[in-house]
PDB file of N, CA and C in Angstrom:
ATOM      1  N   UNK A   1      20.581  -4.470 195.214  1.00  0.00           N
ATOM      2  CA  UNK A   1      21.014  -3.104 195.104  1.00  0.00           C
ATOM      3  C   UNK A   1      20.202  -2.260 196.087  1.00  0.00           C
ATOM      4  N   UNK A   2      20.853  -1.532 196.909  1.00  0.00           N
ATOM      5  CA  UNK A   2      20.493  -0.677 197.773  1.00  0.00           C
ATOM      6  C   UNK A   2      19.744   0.640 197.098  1.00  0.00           C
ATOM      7  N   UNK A   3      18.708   1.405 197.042  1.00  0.00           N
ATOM      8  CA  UNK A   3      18.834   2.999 196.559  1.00  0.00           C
ATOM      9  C   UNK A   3      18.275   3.535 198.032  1.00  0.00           C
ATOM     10  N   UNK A   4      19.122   4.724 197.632  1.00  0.00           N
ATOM     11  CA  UNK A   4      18.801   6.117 198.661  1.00  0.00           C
ATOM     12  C   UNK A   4      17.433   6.683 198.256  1.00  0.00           C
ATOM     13  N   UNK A   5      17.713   7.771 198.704  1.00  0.00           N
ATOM     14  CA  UNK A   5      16.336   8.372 199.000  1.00  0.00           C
ATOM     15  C   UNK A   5      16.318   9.492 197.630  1.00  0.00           C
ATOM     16  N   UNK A   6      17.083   9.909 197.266  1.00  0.00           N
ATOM     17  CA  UNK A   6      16.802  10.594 195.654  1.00  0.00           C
ATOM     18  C   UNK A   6      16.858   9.605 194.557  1.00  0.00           C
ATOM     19  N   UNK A   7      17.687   8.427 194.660  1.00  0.00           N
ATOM     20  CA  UNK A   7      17.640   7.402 193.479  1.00  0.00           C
ATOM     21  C   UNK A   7      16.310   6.841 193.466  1.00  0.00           C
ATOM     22  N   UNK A   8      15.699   6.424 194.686  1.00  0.00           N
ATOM     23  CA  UNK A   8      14.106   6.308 194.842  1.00  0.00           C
ATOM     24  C   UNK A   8      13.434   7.822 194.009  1.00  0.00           C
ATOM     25  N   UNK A   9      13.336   8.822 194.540  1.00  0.00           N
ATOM     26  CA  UNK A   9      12.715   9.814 194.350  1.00  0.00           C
ATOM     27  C   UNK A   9      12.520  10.128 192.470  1.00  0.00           C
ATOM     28  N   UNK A  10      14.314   9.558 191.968  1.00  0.00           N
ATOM     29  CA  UNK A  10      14.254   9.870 190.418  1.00  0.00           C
ATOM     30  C   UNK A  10      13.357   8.197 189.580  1.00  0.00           C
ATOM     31  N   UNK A  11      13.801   7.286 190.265  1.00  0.00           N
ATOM     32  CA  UNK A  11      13.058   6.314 189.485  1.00  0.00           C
ATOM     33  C   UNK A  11      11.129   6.312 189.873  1.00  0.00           C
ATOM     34  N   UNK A  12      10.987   6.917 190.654  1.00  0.00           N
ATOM     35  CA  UNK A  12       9.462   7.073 190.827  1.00  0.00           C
ATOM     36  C   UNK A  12       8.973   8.257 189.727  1.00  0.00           C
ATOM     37  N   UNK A  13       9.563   9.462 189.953  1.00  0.00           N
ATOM     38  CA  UNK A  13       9.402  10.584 189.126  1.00  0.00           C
ATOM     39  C   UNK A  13       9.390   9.972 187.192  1.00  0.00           C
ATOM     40  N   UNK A  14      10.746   9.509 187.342  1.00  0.00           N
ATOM     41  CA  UNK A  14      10.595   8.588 185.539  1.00  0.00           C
ATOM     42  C   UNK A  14       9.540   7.655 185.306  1.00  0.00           C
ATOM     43  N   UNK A  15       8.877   6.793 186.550  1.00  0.00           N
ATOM     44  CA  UNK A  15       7.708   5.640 186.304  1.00  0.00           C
ATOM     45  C   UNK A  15       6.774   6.615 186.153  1.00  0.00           C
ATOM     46  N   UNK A  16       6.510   7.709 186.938  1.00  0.00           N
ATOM     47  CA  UNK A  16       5.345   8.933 186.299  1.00  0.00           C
ATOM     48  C   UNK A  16       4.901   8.895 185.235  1.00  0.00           C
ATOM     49  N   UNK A  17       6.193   9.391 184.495  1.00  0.00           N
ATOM     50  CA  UNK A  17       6.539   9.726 183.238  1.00  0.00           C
ATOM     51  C   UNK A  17       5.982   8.638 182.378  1.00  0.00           C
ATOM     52  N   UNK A  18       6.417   7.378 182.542  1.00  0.00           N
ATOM     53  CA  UNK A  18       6.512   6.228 181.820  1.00  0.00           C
ATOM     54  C   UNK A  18       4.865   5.675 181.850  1.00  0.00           C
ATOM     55  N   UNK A  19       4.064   5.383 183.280  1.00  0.00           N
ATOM     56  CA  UNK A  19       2.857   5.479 182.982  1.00  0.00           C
ATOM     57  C   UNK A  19       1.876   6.669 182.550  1.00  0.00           C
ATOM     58  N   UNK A  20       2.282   7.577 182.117  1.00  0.00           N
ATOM     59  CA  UNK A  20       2.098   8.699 181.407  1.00  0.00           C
ATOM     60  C   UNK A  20       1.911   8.796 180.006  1.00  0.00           C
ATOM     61  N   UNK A  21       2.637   8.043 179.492  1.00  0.00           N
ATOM     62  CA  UNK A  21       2.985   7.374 177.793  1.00  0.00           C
ATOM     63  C   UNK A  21       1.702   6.205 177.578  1.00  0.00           C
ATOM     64  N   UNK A  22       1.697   5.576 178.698  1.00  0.00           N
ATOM     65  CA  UNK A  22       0.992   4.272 178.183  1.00  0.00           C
ATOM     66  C   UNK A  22       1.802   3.509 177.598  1.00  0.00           C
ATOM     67  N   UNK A  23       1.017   2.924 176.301  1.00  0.00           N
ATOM     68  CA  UNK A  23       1.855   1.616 176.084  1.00  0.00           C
ATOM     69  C   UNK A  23       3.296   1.554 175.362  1.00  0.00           C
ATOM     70  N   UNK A  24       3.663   3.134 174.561  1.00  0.00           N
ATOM     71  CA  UNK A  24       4.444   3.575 174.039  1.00  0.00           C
ATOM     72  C   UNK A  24       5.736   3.758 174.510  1.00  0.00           C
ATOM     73  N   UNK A  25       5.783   3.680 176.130  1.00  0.00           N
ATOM     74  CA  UNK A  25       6.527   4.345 176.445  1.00  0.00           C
ATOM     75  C   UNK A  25       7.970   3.047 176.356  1.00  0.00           C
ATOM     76  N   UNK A  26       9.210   3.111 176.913  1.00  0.00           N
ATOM     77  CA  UNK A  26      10.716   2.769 176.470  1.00  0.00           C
ATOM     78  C   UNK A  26      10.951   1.086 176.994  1.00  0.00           C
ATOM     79  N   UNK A  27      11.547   0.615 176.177  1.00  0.00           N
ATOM     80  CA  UNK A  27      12.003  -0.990 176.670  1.00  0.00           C
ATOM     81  C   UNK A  27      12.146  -0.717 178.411  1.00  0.00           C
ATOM     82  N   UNK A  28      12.111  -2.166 179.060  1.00  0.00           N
ATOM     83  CA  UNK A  28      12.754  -2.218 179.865  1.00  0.00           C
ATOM     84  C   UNK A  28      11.634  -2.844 180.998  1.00  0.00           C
ATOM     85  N   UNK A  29      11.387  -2.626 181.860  1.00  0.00           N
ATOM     86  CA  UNK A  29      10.738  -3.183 183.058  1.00  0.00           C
ATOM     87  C   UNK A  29       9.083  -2.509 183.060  1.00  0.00           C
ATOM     88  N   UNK A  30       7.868  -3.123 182.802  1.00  0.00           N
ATOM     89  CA  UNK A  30       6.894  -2.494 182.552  1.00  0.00           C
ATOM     90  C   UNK A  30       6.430  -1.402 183.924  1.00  0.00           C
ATOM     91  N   UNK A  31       5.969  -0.667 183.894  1.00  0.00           N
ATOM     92  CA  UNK A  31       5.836   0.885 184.521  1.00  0.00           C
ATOM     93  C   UNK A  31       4.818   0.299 185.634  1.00  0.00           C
ATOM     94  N   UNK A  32       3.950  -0.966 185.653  1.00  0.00           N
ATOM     95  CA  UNK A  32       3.404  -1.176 186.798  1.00  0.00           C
ATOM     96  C   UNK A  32       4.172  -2.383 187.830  1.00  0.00           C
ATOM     97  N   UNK A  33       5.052  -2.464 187.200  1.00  0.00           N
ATOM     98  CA  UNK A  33       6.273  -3.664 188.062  1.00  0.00           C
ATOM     99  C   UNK A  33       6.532  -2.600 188.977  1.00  0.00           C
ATOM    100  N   UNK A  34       7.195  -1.470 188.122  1.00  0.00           N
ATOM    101  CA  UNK A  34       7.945  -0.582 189.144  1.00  0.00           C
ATOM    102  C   UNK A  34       7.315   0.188 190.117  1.00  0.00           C
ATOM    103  N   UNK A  35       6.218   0.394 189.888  1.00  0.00           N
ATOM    104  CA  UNK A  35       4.768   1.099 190.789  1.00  0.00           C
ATOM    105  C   UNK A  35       4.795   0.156 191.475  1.00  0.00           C
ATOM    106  N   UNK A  36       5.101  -1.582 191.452  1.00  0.00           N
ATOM    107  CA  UNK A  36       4.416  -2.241 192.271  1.00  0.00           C
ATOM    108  C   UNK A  36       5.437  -2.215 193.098  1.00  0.00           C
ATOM    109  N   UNK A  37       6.828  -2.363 193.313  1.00  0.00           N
ATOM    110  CA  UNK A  37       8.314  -2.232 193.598  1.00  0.00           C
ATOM    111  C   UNK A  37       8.090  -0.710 194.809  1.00  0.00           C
ATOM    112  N   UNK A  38       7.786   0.029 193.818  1.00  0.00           N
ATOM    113  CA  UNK A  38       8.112   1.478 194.830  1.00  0.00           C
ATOM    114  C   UNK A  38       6.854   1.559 196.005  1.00  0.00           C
ATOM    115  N   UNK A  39       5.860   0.740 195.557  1.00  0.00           N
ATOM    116  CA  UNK A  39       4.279   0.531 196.898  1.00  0.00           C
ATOM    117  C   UNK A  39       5.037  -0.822 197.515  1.00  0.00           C
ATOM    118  N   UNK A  40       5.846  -1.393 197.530  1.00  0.00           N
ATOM    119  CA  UNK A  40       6.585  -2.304 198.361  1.00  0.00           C
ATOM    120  C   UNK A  40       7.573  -1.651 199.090  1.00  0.00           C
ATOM    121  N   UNK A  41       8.542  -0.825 198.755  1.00  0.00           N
ATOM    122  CA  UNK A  41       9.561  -0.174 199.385  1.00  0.00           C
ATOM    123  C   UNK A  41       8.928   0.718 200.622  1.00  0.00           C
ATOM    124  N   UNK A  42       8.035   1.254 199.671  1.00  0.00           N
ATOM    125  CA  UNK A  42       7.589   2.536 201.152  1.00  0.00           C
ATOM    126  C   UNK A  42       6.581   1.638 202.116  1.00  0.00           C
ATOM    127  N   UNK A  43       5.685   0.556 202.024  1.00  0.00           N
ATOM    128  CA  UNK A  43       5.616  -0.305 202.926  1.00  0.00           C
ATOM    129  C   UNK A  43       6.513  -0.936 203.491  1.00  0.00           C
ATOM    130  N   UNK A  44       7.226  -1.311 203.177  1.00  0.00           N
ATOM    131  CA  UNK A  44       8.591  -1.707 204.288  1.00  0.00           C
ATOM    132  C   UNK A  44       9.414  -0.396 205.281  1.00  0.00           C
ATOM    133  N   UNK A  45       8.919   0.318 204.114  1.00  0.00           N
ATOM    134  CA  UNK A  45       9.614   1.995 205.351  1.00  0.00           C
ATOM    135  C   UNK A  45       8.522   1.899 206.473  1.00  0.00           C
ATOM    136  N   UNK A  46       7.111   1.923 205.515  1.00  0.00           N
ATOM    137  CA  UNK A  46       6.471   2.527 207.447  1.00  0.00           C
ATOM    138  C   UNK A  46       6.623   1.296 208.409  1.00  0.00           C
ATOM    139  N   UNK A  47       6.863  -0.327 207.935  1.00  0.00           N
ATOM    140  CA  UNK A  47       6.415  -1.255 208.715  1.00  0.00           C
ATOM    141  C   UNK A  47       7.611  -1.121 209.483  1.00  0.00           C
ATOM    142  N   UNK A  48       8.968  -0.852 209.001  1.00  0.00           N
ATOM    143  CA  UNK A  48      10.124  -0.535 209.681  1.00  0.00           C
ATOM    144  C   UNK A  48      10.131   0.539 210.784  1.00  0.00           C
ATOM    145  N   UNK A  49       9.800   1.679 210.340  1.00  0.00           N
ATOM    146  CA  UNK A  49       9.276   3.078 211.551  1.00  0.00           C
ATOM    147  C   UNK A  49       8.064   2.495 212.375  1.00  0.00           C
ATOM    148  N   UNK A  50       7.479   1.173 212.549  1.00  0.00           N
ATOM    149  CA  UNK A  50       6.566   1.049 213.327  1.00  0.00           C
ATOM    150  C   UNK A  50       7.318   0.190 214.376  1.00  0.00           C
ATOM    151  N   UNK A  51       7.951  -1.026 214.191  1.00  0.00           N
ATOM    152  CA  UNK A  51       8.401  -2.079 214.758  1.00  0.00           C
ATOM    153  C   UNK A  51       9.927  -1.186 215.276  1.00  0.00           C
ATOM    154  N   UNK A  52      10.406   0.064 214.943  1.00  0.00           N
ATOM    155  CA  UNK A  52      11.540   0.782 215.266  1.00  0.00           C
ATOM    156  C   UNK A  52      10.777   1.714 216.302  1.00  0.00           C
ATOM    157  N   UNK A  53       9.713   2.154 216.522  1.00  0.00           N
ATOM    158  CA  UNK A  53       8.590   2.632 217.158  1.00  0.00           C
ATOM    159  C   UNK A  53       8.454   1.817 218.842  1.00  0.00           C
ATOM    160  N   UNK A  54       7.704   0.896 218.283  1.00  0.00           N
ATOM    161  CA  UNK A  54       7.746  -0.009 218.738  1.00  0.00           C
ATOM    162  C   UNK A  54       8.983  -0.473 220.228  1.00  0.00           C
ATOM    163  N   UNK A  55      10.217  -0.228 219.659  1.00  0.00           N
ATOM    164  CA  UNK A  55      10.886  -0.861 220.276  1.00  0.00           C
ATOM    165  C   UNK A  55      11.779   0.099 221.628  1.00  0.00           C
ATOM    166  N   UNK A  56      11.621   1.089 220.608  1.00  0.00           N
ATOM    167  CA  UNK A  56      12.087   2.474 221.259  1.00  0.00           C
ATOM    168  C   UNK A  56      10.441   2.796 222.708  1.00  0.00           C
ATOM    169  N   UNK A  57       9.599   2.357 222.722  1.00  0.00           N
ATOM    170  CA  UNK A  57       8.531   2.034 223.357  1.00  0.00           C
ATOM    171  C   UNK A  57       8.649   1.060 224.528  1.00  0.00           C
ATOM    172  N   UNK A  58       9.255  -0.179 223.999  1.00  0.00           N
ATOM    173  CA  UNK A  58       9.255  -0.989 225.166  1.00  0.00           C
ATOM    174  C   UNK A  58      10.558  -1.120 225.710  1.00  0.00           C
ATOM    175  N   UNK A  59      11.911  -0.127 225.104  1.00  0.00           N
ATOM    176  CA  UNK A  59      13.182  -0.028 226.331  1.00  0.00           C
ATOM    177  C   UNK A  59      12.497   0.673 227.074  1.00  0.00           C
ATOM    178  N   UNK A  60      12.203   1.886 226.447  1.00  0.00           N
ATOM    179  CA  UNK A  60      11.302   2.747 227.676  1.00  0.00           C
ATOM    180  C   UNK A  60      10.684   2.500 228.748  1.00  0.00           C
ATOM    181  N   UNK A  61       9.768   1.090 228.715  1.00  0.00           N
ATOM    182  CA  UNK A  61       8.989   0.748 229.709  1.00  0.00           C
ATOM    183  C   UNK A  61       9.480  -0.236 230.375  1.00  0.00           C
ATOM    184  N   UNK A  62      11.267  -0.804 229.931  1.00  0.00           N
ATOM    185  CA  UNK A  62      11.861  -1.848 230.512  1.00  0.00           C
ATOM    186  C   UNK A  62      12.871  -1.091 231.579  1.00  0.00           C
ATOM    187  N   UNK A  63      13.194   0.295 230.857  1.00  0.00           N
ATOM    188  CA  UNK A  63      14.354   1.196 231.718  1.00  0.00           C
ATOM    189  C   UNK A  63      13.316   1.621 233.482  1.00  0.00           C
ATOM    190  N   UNK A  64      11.489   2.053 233.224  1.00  0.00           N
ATOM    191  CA  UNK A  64      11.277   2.725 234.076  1.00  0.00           C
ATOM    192  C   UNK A  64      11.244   1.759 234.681  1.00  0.00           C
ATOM    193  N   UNK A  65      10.539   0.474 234.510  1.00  0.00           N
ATOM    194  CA  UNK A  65      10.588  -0.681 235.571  1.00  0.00           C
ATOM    195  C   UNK A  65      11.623  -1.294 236.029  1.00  0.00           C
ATOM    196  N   UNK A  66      13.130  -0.778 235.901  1.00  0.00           N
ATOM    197  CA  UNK A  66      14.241  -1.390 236.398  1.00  0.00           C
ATOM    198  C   UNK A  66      14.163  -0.415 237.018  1.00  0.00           C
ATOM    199  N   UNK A  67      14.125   0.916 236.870  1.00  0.00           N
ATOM    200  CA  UNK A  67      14.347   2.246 238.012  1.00  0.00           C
ATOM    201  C   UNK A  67      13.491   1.464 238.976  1.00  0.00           C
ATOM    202  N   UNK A  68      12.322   1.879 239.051  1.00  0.00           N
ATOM    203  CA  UNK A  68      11.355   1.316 239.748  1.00  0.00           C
ATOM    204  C   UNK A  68      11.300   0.352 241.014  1.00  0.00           C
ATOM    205  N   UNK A  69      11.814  -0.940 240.243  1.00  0.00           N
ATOM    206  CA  UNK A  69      12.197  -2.229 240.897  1.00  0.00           C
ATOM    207  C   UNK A  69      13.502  -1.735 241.645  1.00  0.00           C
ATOM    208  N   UNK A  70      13.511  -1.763 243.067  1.00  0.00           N
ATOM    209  CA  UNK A  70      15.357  -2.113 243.741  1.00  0.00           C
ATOM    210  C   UNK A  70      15.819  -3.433 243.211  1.00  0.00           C
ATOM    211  N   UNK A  71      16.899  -3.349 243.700  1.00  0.00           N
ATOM    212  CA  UNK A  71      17.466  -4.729 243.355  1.00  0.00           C
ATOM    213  C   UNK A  71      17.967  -5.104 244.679  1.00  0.00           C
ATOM    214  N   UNK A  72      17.628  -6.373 244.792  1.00  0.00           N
ATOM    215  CA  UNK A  72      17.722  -7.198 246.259  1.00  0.00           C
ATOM    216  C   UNK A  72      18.857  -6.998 246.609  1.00  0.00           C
ATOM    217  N   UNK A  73      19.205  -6.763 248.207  1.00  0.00           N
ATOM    218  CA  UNK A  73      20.749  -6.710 248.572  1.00  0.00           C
ATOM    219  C   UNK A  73      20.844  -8.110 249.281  1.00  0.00           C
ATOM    220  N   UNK A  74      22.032  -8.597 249.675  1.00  0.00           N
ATOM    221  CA  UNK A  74      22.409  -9.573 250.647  1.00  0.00           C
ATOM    222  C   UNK A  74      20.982 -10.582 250.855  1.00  0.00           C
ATOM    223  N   UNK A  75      21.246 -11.242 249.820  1.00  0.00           N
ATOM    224  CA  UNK A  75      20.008 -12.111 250.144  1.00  0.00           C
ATOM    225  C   UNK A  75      20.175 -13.494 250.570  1.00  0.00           C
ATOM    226  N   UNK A  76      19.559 -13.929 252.022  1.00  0.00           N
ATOM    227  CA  UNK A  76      19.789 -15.261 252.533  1.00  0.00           C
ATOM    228  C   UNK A  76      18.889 -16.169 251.784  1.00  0.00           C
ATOM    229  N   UNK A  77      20.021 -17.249 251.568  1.00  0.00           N
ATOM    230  CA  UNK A  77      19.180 -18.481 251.055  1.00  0.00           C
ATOM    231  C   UNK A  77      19.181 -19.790 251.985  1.00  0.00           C
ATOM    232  N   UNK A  78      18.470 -20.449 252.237  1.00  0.00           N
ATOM    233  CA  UNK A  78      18.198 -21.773 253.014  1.00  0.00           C
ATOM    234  C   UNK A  78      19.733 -22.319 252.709  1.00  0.00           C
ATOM    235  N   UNK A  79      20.358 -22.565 251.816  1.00  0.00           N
ATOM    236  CA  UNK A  79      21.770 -23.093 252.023  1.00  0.00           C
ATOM    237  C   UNK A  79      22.851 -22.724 252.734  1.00  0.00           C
ATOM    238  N   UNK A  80      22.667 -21.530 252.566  1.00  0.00           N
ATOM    239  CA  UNK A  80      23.551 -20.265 253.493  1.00  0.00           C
ATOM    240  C   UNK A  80      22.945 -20.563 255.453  1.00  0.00           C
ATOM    241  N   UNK A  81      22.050 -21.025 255.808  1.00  0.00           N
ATOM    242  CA  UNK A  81      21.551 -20.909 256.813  1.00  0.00           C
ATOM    243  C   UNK A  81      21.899 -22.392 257.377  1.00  0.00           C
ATOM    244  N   UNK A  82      22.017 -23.261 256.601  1.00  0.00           N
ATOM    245  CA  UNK A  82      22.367 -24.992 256.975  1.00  0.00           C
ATOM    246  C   UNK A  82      23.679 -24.603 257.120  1.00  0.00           C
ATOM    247  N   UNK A  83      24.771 -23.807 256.007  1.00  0.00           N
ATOM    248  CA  UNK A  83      26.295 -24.247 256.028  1.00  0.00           C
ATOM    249  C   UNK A  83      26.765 -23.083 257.394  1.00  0.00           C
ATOM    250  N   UNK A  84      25.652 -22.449 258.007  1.00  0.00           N
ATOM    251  CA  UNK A  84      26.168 -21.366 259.233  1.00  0.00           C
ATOM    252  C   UNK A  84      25.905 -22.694 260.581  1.00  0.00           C
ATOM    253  N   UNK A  85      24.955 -23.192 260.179  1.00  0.00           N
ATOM    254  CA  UNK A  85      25.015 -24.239 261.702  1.00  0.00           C
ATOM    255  C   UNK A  85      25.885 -25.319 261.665  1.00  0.00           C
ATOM    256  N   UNK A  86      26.265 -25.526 260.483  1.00  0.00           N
ATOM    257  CA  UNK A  86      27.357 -26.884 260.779  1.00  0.00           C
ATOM    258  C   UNK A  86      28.623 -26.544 261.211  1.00  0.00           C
ATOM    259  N   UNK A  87      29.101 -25.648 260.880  1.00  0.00           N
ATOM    260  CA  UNK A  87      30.497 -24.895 260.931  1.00  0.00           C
ATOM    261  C   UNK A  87      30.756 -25.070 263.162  1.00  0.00           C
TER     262      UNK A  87
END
């Protein structure tokens, strides 16, 4: 299951709540699973904005070095120079 960014925002706000109660608080998935769940999600956000960082970084430095670099015109090769003398 996918969540957005307020379905995140409401199940963090309710785990508040829930480790708030202590041991009292409602059936269901204990309140430090989900703490441990939501400190996994937002590590995968920043490791994602880094390696997305990252990448947006090295087109950058692949675009200036193609500007940079010409690109060879009409280029003789040793084969081209044998099949001009036999002719």
């Amino acid at each position: 299951m996918i969540l957005d960014a307020n379905q995140l925002a409401a199940l963090r706000q309710r785990n508040d709540e829930e480790v708030r109660k202590g041991n009292n608080g409602t059936h269901g998935y204990p309140a430090q699973t989900i703490q441990s769940l939501l400190h996994t999600v937002e590590a995968l956000k920043k490791e994602k904005r880094k390696w997305k960082k990252l990448a947006q970084a090295r087109g950058k430095a692949l675009e200036k070095s193609a500007i940079s670099q010409p690109e060879p015109t009409d280029t003789i090769r040793p084969t081209d120079i044998r099949h001009r003398h036999e002719k």
